[in-house]
Protein backbone atom coordinates (compact mmCIF):
# COMPACT_ATOMS: atom_id res chain seq x y z
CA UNK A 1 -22.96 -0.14 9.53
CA UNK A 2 -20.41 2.43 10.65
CA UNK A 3 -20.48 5.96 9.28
CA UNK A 4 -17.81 6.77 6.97
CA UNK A 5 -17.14 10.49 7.11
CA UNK A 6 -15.42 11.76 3.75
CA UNK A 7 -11.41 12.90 3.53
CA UNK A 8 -10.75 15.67 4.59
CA UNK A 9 -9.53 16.60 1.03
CA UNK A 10 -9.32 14.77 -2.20
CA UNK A 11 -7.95 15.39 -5.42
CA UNK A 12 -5.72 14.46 -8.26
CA UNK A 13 -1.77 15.75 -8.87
CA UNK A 14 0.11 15.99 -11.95
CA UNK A 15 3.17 13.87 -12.45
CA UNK A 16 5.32 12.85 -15.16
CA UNK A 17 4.32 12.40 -18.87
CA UNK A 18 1.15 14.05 -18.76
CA UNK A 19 -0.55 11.84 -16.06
CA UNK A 20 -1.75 12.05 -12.61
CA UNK A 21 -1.77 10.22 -9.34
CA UNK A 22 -5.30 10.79 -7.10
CA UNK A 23 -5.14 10.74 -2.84
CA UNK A 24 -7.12 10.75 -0.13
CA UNK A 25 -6.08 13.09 2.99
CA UNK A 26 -7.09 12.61 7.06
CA UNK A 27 -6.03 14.81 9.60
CA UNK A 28 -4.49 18.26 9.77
CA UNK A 29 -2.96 19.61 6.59
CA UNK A 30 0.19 20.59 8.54
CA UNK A 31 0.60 17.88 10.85
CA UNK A 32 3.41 14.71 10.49
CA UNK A 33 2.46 12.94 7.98
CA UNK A 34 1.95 9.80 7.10
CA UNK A 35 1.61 8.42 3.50
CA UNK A 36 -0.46 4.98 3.07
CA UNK A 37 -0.20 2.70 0.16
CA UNK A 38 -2.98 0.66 0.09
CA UNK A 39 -3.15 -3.12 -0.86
CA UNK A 40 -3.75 -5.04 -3.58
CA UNK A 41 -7.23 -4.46 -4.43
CA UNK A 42 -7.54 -1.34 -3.00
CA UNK A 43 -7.42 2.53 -3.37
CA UNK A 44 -6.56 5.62 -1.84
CA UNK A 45 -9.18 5.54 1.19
CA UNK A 46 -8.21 1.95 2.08
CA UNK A 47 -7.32 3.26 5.89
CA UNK A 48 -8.75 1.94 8.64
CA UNK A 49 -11.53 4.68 10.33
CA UNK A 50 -9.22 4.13 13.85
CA UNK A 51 -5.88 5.92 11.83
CA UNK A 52 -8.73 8.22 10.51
CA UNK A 53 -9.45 9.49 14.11
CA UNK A 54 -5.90 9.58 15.26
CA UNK A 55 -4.94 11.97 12.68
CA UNK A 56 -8.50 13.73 13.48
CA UNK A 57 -7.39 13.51 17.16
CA UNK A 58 -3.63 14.33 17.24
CA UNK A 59 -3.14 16.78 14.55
CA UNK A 60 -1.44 13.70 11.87
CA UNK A 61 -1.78 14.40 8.14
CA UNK A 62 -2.51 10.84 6.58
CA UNK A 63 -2.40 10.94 2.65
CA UNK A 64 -3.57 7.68 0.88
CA UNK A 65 -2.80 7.72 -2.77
CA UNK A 66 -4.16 5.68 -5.64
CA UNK A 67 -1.67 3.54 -8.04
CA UNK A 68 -2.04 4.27 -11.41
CA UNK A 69 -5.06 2.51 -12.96
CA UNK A 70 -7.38 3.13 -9.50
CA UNK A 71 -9.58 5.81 -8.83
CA UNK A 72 -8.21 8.96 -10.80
CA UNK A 73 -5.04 8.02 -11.57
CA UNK A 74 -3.91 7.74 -14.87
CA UNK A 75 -3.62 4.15 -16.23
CA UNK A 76 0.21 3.28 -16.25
CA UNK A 77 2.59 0.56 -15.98
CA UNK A 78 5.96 1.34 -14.29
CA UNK A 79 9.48 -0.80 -15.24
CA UNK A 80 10.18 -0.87 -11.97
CA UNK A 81 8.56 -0.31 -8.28
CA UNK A 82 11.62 1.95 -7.57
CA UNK A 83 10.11 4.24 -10.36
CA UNK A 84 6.98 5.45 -8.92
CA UNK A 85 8.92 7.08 -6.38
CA UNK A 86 9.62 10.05 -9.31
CA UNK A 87 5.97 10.70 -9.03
CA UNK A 88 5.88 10.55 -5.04
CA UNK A 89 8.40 13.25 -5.20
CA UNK A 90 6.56 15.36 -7.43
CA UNK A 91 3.33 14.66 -5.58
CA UNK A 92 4.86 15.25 -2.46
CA UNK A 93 6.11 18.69 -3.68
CA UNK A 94 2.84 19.66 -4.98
CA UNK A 95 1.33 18.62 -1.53
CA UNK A 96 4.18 20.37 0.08
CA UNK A 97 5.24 17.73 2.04
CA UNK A 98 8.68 17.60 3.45
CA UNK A 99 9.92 14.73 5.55
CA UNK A 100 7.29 11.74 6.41
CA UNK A 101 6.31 8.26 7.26
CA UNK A 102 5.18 5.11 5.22
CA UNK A 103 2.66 2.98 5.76
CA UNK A 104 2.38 -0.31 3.40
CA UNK A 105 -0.71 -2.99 3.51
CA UNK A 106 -0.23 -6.06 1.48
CA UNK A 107 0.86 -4.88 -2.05
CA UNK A 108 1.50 -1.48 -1.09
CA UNK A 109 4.48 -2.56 0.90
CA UNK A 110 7.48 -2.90 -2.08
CA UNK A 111 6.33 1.00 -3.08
CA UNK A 112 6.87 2.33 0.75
CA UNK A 113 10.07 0.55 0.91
CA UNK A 114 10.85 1.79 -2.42
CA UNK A 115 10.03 5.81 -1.23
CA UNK A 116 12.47 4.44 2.10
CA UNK A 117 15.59 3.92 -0.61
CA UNK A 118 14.61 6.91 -3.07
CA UNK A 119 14.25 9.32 0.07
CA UNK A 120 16.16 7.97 2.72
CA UNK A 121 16.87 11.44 4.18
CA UNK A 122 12.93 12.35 4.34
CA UNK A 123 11.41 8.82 5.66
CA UNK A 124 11.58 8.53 9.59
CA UNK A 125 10.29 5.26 9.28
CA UNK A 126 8.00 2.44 7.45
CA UNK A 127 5.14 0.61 8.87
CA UNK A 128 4.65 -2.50 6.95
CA UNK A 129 1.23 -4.63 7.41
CA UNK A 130 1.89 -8.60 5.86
CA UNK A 131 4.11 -6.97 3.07
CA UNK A 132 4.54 -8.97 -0.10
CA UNK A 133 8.19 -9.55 -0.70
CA UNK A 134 10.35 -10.07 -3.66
CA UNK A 135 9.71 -12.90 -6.11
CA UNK A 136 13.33 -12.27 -8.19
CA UNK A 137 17.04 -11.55 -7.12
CA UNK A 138 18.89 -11.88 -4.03
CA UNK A 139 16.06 -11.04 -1.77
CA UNK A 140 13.23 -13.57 -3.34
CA UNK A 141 11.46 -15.93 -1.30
CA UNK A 142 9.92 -18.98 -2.60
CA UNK A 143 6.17 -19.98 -2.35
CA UNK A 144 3.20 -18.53 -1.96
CA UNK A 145 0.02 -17.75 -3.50
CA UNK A 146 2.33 -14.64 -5.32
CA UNK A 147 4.03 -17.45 -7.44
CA UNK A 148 1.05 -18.25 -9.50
CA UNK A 149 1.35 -14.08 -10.91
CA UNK A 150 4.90 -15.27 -11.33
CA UNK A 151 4.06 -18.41 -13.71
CA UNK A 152 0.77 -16.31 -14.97
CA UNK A 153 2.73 -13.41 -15.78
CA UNK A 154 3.10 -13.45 -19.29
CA UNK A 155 -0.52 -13.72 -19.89
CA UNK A 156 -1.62 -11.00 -17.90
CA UNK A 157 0.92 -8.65 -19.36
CA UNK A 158 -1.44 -9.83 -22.87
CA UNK A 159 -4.75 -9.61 -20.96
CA UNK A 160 -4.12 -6.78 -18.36
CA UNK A 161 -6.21 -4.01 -20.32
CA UNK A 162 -9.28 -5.96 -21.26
CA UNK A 163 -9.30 -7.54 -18.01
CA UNK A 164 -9.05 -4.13 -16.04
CA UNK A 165 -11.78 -2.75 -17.96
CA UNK A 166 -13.85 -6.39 -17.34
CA UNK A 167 -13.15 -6.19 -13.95
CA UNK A 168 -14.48 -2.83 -13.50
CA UNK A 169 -17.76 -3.31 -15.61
CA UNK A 170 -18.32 -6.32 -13.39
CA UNK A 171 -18.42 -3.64 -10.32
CA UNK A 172 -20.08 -1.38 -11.53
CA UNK A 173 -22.69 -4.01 -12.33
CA UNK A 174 -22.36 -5.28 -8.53
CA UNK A 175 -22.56 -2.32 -6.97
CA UNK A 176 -26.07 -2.95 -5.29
CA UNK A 177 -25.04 -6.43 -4.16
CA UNK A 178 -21.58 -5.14 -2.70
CA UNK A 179 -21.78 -5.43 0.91
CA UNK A 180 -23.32 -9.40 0.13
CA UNK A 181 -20.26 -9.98 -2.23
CA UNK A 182 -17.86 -8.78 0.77
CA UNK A 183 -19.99 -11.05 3.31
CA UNK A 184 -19.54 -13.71 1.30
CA UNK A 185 -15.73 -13.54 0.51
CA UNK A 186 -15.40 -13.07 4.45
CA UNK A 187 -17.43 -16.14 4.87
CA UNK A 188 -14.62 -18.50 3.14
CA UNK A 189 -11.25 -16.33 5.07
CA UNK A 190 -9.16 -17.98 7.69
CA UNK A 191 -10.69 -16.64 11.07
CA UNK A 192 -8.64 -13.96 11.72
CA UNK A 193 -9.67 -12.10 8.52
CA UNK A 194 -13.04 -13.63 9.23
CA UNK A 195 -13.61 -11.99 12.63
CA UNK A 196 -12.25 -8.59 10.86
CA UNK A 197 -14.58 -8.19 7.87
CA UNK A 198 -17.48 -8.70 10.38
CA UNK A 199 -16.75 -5.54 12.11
CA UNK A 200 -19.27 -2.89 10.99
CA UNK A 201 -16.27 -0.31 10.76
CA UNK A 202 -14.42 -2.52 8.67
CA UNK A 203 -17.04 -3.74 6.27
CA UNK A 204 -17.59 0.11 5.94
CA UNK A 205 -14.35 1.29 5.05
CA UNK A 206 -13.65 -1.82 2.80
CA UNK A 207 -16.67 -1.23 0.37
CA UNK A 208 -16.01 2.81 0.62
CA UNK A 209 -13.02 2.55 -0.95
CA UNK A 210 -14.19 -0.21 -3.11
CA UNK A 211 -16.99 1.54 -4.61
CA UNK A 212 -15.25 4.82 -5.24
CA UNK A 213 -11.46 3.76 -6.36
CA UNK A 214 -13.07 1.33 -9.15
CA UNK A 215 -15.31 3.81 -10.29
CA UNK A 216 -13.62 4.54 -13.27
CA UNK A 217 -11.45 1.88 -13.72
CA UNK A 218 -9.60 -0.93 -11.95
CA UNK A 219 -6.09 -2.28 -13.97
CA UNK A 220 -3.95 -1.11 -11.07
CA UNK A 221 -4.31 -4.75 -9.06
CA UNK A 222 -2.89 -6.29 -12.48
CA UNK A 223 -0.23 -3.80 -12.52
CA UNK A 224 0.99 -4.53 -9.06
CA UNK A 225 0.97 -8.26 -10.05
CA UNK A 226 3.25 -7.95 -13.02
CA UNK A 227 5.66 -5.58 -10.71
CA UNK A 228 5.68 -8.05 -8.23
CA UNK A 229 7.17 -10.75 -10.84
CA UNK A 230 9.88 -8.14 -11.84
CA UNK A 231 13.06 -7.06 -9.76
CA UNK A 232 11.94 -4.24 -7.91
CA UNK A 233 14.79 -1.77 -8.93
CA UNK A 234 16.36 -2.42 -5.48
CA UNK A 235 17.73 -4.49 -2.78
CA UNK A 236 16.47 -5.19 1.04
CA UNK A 237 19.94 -3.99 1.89
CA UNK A 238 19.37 -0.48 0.32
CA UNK A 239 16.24 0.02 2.76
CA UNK A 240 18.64 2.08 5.05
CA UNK A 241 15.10 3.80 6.97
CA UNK A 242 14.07 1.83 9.80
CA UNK A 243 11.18 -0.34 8.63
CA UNK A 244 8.85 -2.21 11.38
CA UNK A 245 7.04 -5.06 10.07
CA UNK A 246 3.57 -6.72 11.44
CA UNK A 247 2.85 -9.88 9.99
CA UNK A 248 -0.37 -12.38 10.71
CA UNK A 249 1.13 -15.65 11.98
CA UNK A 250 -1.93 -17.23 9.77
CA UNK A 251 -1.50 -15.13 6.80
CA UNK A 252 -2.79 -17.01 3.93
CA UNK A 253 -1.66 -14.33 1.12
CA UNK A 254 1.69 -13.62 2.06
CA UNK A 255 3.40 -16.29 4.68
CA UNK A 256 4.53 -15.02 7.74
CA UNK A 257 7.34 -16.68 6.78
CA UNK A 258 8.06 -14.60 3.76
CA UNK A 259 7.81 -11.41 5.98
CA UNK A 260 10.14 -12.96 8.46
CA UNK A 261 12.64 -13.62 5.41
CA UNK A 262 12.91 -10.25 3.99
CA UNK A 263 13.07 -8.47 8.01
CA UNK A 264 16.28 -10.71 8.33
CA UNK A 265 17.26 -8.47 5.30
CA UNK A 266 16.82 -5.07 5.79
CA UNK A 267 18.92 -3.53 7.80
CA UNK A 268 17.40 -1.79 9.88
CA UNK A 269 13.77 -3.90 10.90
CA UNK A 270 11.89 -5.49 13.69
CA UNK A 271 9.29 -8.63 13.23
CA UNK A 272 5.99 -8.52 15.14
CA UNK A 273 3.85 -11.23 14.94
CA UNK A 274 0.30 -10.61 15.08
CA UNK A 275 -1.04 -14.16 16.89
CA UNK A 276 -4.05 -15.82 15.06
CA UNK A 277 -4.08 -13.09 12.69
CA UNK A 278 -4.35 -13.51 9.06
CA UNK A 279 -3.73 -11.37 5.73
CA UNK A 280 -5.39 -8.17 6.73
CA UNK A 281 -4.55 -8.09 10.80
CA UNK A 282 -2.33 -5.28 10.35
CA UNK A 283 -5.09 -2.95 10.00
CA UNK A 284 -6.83 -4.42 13.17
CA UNK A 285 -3.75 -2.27 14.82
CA UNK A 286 -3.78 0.49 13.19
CA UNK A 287 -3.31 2.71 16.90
CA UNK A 288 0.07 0.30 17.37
CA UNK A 289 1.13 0.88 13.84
CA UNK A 290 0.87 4.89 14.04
CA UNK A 291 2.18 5.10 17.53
CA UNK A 292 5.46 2.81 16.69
CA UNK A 293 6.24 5.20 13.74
CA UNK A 294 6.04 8.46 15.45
CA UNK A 295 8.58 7.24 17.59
CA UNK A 296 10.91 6.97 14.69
CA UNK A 297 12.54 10.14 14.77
CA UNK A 298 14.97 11.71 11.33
CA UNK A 299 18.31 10.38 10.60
CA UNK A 300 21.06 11.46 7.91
CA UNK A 301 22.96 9.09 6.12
CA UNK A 302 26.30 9.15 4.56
CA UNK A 303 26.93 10.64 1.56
CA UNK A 304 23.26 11.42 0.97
CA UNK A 305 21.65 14.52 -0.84
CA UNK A 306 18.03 13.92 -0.56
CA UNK A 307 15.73 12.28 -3.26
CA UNK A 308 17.55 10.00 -5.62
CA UNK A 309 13.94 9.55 -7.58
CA UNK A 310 15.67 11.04 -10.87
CA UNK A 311 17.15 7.44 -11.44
CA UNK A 312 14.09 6.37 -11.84
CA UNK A 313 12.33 6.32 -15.04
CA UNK A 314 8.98 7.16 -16.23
């Protein structure tokens, strides 16, 4: 199995009402960087070890940061996706980060495009890897595996703690028998995903991030789900940033046609299909995906100040 090299640094930051979000950082502490929200499951070192050498490679800062409820991060369970950008911004200060790029896998996609509206003066750009898209209001696509959270939603609101602190006993229990459990889940994926989870470097970096995000606990996957059912706190069409999207054309989680719905949305987008890909191809590109969003260089929009994160609540 591939060697897995810890982050460069790791740690926790305080945010808002007493808690704290926990990250991962690759790279060079001074370089662009590049902040990756990982997918749901996952954690803060859920980066492929091919972004993990670029940034080693060509001086990029990547900073992967754990949702509340995963790894260190304090349990919590936002209105709104729109409102974890007022802990970005503090984290971002703390980590003295000024302007940046967003990377979203899966479930992590409706929080970059939420940091796009929230900073739209700071993002250059968003990377977004079979992003799960809106399930209420004007942007809402219908279908989907997403759509049984939506009819489930009321009982995992009920269930969310016990089963987070199930789900991580379970684990912890597993923990010897991981890297069988993750064979066998690849065993039953559509090819694509298949052919990925075989690779020695991405077995590695799938049960490294496993095995130290749930460590402690593991709610934030129910979180996401129950955000996912809600309106998101914003529309497609206040996504001003450019946002490039790579989407599996046999995506089984999210449908590539969901992804090609919301690009026909934003304003700003591009669609590229990954061919005989499934729900995790994006990070099979991860050299495309960083190279695309360097390109992206600042804008200014109209009328804008900066961070508009103090609209968001706690």
């Amino acid at each position: 199995m591939s060697d897995v090299r810890r982050p460069a640094l790791e740690g926790s930051v305080a945010v808002r009402g007493d808690r704290r979000l926990s990250f991962a950082e690759y790279g060079h502490a001074r370089g662009p960087a590049i902040v990756w929200m990982h997918g749901t499951p996952g954690a803060r070192r859920q980066i492929p070890l091919e972004a993990r050498a670029m940034a080693e490679q060509h001086g990029l800062r990547i900073i992967g940061i754990d949702r509340p409820g995963i790894g260190s991060s304090t349990p919590h369970l936002y209105d709104r996706v729109l409102d974890w950008t007022g802990d970005l911004e503090i984290m971002l200060e703390t980590l003295a980060v000024d302007t940046f790029r967003m990377v979203g896998l899966s479930g992590g996609a409706p929080y970059a495009l939420a940091a796009g509206v929230a900073f739209p003066d700071r993002v250059h750009g968003i990377g977004v890897l079979g992003g799960v898209v809106p399930t209420r209001g004007p942007d809402a696509a219908a279908g989907g595996p997403i759509q049984l959270a939506v009819r489930l939603a009321p009982l995992i609101q009920l269930t969310r703690v016990p089963l987070g602190v199930a789900l991580t006993g379970s684990i912890r229990v597993a923990r010897p028998l991981a890297g069988l459990a993750l064979d066998a889940y690849a065993a039953v994926q559509p090819p694509g995903d298949k052919s990925l989870l075989s690779r020695p470097e991405f077995k590695a970096m799938f049960l490294d991030d496993l095995l130290n995000g749930s460590r402690f606990q593991t709610s934030a996957p129910l979180n996401d789900l129950l955000l996912f059912t809600r309106d998101w706190g914003f529309t497609a069409a206040e996504v001003v940033v450019p946002v490039r999207w790579w989407h599996g054309d046999d995506d089984h989680i999210v449908p590539f046609r969901h992804g090609a719905h919301l690009v026909d949305r934003l304003p700003d987008a591009t669609l590229s299909t990954i061919d005989g890909e499934s729900h995790l191809g994006g990070l099979g590109i991860a050299r495309e995906v960083i190279e695309t969003l360097l390109e992206l260089g600042p804008r200014r929009t109209a009328g804008s100040a900066g961070a508009q994160a103090p609209h968001a609540s706690q």
